[in-house]
N, C-alpha and C. Protein backbone atom coordinates (compact mmCIF):
# COMPACT_ATOMS: atom_id res chain seq x y z
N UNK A 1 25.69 46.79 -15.65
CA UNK A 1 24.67 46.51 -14.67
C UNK A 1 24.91 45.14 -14.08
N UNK A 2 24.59 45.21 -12.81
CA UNK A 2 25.14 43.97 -11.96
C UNK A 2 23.67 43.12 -11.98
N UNK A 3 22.65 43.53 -12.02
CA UNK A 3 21.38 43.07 -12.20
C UNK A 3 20.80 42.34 -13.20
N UNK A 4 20.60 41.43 -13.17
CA UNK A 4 19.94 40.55 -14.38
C UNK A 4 18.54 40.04 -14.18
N UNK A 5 18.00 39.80 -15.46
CA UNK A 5 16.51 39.29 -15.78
C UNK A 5 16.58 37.87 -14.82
N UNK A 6 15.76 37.64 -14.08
CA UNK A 6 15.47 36.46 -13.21
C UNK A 6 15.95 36.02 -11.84
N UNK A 7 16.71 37.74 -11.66
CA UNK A 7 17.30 37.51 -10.39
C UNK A 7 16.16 38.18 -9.09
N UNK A 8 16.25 37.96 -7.79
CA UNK A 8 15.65 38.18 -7.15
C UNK A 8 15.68 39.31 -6.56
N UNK A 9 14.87 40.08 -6.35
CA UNK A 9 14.98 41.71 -5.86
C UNK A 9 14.68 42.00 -4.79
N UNK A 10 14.89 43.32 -4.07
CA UNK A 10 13.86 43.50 -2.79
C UNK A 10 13.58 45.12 -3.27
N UNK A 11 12.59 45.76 -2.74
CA UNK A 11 12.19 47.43 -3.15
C UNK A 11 12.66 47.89 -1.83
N UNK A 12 13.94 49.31 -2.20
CA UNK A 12 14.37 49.34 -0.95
C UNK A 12 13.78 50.95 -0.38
N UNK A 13 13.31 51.73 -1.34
CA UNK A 13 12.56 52.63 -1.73
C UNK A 13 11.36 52.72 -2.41
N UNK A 14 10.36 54.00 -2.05
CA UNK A 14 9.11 54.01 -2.68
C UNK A 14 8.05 53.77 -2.31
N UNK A 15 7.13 54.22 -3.10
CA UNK A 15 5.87 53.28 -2.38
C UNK A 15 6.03 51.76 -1.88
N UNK A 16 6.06 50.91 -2.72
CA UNK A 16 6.52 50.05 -2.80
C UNK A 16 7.94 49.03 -2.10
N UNK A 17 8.22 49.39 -0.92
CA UNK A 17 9.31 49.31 -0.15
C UNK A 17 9.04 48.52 0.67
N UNK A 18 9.88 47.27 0.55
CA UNK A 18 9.94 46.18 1.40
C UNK A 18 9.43 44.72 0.41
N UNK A 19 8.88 44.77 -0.67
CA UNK A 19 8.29 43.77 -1.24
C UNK A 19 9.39 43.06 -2.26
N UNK A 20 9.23 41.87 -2.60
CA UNK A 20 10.74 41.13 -2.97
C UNK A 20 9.85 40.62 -4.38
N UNK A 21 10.66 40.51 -5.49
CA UNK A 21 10.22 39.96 -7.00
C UNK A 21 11.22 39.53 -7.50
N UNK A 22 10.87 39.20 -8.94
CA UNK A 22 11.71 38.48 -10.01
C UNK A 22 11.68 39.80 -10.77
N UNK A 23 12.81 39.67 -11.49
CA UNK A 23 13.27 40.75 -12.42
C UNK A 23 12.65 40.21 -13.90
N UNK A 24 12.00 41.25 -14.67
CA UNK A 24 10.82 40.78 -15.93
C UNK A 24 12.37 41.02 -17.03
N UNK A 25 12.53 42.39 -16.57
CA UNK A 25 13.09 42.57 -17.51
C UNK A 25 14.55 44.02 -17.36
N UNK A 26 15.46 43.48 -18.12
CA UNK A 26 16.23 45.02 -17.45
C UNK A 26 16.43 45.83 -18.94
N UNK A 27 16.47 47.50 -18.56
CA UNK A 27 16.56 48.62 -19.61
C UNK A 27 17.93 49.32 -19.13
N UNK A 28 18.83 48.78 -19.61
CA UNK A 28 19.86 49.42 -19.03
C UNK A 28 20.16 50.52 -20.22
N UNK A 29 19.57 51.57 -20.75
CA UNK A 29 19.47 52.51 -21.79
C UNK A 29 18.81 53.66 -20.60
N UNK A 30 18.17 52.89 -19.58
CA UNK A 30 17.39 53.74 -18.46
C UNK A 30 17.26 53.31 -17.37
N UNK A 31 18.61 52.69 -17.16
CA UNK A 31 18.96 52.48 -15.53
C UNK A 31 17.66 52.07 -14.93
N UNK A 32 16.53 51.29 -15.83
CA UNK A 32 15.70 50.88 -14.74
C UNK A 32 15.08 49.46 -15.28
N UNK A 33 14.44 48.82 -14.05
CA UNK A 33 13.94 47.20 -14.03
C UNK A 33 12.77 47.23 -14.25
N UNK A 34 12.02 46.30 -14.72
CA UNK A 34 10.89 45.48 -14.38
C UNK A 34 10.38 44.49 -13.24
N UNK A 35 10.13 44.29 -12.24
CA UNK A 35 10.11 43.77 -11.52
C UNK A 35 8.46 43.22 -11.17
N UNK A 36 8.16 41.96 -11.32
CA UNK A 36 7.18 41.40 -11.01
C UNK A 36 6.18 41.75 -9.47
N UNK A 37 5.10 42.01 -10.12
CA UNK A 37 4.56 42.64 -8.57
C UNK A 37 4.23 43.77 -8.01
N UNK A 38 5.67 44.78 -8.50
CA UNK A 38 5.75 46.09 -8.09
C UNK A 38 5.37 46.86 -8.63
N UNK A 39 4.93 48.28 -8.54
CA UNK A 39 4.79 49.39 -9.36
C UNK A 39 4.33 48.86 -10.08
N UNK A 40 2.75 48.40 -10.05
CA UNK A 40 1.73 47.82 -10.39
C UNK A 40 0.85 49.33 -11.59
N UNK A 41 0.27 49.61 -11.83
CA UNK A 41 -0.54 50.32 -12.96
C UNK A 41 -1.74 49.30 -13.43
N UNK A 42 -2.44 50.81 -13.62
CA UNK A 42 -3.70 49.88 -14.31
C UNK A 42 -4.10 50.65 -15.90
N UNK A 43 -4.68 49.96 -16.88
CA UNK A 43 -4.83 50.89 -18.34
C UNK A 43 -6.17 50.74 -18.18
N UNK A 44 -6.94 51.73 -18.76
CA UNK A 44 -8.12 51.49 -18.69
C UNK A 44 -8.39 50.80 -20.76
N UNK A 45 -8.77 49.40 -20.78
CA UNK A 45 -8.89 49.33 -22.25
C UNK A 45 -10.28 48.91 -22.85
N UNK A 46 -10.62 49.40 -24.08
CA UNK A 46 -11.83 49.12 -24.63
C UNK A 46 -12.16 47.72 -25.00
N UNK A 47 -13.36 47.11 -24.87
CA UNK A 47 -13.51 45.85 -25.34
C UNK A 47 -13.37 45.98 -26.58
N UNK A 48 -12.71 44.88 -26.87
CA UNK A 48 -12.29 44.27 -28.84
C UNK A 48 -11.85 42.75 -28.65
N UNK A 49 -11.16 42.44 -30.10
CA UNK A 49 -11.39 40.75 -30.28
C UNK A 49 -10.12 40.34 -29.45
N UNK A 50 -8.83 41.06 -29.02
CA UNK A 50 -8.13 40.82 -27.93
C UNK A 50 -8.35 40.59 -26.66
N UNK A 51 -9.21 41.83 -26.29
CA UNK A 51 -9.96 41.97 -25.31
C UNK A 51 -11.03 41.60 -25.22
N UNK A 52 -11.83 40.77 -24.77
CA UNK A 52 -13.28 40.51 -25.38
C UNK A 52 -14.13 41.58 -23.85
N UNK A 53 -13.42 41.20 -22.75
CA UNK A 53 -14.01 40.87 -21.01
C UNK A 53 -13.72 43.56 -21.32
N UNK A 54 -12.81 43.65 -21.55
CA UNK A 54 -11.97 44.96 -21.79
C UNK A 54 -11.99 45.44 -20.27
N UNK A 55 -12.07 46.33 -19.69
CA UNK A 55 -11.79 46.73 -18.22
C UNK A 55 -10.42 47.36 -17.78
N UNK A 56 -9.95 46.77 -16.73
CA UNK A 56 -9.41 47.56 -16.51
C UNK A 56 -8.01 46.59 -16.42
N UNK A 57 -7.00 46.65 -17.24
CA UNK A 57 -5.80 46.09 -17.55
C UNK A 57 -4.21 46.26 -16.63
N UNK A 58 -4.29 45.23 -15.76
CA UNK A 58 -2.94 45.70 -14.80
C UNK A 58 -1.90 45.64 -15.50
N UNK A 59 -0.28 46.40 -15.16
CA UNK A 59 1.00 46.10 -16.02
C UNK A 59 1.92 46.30 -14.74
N UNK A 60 3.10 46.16 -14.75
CA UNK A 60 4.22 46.80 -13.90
C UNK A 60 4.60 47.55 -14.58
N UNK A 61 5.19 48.15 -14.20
CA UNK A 61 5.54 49.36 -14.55
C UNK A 61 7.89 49.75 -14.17
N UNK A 62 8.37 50.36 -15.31
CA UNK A 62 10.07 50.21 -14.87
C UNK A 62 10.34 51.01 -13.32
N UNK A 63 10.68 50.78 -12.63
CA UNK A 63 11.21 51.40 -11.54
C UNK A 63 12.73 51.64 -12.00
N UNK A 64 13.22 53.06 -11.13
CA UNK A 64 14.95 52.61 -11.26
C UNK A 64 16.11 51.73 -10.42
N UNK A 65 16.63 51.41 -10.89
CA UNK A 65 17.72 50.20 -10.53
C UNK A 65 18.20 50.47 -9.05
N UNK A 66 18.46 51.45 -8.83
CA UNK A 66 18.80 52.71 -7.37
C UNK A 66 18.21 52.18 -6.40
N UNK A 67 16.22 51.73 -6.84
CA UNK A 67 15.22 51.55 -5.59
C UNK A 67 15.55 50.13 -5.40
N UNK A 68 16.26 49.50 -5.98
CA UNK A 68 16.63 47.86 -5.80
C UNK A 68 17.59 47.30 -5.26
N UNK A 69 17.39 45.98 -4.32
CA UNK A 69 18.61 45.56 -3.73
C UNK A 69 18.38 44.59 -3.92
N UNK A 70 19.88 43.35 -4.59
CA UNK A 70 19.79 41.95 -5.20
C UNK A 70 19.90 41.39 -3.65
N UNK A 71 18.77 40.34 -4.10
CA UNK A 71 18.70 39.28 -2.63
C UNK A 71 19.63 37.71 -3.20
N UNK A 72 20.37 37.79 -2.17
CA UNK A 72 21.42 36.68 -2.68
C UNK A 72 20.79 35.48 -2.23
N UNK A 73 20.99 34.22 -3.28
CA UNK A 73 20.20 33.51 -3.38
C UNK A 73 20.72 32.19 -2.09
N UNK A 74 21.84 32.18 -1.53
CA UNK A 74 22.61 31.89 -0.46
C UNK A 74 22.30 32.12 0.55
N UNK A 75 22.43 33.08 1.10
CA UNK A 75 22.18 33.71 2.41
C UNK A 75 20.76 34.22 2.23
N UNK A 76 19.89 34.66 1.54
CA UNK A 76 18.84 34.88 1.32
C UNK A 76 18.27 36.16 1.59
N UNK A 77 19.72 37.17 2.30
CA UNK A 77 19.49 38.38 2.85
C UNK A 77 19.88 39.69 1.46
N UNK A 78 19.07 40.48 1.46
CA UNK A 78 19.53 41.99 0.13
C UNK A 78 20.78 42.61 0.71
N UNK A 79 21.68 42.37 -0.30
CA UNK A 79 23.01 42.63 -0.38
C UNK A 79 23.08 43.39 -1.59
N UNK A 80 24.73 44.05 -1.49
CA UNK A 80 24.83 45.17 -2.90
C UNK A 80 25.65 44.08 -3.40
N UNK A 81 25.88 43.88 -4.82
CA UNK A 81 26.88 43.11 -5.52
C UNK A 81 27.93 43.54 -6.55
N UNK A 82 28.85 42.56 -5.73
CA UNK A 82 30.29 43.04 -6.22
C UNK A 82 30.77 42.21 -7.68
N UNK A 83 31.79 42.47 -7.84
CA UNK A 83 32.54 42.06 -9.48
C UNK A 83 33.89 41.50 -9.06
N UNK A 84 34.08 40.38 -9.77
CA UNK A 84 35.83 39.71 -9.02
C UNK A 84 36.49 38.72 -9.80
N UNK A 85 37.22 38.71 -10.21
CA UNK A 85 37.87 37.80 -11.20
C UNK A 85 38.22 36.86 -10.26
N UNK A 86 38.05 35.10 -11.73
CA UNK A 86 38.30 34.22 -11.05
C UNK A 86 39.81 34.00 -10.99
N UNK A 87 40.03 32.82 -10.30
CA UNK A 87 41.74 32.47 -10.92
C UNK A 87 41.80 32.05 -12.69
N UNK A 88 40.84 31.46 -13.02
CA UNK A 88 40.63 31.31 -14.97
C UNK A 88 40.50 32.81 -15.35
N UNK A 89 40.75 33.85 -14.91
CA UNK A 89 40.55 34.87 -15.58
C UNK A 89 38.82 35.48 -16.33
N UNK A 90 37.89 35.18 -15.23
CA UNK A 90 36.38 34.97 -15.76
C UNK A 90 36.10 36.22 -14.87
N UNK A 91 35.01 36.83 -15.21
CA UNK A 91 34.80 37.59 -13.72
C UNK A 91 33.28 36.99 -13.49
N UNK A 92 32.83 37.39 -12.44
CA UNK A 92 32.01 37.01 -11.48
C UNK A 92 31.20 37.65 -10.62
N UNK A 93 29.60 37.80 -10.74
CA UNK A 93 29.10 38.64 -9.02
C UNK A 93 29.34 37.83 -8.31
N UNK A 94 29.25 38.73 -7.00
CA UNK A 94 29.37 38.08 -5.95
C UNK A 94 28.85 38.47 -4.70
N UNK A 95 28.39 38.05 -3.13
CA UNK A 95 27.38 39.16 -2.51
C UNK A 95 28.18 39.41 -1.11
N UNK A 96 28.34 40.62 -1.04
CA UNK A 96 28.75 41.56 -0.21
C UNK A 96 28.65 40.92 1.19
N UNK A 97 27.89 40.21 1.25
CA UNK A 97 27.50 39.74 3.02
C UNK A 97 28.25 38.45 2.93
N UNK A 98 28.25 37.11 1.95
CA UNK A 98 28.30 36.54 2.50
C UNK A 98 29.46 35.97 1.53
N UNK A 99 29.82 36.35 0.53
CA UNK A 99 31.04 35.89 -0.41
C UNK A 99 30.52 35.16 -2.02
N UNK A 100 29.56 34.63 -1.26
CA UNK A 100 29.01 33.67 -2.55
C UNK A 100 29.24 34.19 -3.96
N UNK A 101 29.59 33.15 -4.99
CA UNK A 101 29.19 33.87 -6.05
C UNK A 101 27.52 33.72 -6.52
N UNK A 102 27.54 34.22 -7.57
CA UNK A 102 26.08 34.87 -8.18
C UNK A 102 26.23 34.65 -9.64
N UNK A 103 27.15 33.98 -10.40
CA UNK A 103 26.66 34.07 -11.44
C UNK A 103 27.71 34.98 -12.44
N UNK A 104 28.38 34.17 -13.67
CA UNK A 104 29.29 34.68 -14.57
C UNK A 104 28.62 36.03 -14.92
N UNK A 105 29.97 36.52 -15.05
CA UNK A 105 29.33 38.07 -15.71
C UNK A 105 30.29 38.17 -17.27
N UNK A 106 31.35 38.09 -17.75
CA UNK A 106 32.15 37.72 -18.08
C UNK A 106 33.21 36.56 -18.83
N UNK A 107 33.38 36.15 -20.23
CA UNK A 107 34.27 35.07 -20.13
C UNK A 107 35.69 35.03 -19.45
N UNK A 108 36.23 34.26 -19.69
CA UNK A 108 37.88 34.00 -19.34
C UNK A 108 38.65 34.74 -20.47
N UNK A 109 39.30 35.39 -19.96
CA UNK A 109 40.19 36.77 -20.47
C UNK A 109 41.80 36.48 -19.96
N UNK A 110 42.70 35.97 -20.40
CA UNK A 110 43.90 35.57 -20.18
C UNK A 110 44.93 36.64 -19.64
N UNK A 111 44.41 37.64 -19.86
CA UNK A 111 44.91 38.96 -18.93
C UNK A 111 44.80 38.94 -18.01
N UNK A 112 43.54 38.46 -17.36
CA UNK A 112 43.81 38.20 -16.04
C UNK A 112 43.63 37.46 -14.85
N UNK A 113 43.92 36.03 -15.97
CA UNK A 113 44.37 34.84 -15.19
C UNK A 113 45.79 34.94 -14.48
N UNK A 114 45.59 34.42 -12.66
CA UNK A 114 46.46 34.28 -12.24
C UNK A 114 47.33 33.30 -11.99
């Protein structure tokens, strides 16, 4: 998964389409995110000593990875992200529009330093 916890998102599908978050959390067991904001839910919970106020409890909820496009933190525009070894043999994202990198994915692997 090219997607990581704290990176910036946009919803490119769904109800929810067009609104931009932070990533809570990723399930890559189920190809899907957490994303702050979105795919909002509510629980309905009983008052107790957790709860004292009880009502009605908001959460986000996982969307899949599919409805998401990483907003590069550079150009600031939702791009798909790519994978690229450095010359140290490291690999790297990187964003489709504008080159930038994004962030080690990878250590340095002497195989394929050039």
């Amino acid at each position: 998964m090219r997607i990581k916890a704290g990176d910036t998102v946009q919803v490119i599908s769904g109800p929810d389409r067009g609104q931009t978050g932070r990533v809570l959390r990723v399930l890559p067991q189920r190809n899907k995110v957490v994303v702050e904001g979105v795919a909002k839910s509510y629980k309905h919970v009983r008052r107790s000593q957790k709860n004292p106020q009880g009502g009605r409890l908001s959460t986000e909820r996982p969307i899949q990875i599919s409805n998401v496009q990483w907003v590069c933190p550079s150009c600031g525009k939702p791009s798909r992200v790519g994978a690229r070894y450095l010359p140290d043999g490291s690999k790297e994202r990187f964003c489709r529009k504008c080159g930038t990198g994004g962030g080690a994915m990878a250590p340095a692997r002497p195989a394929y330093a050039k």
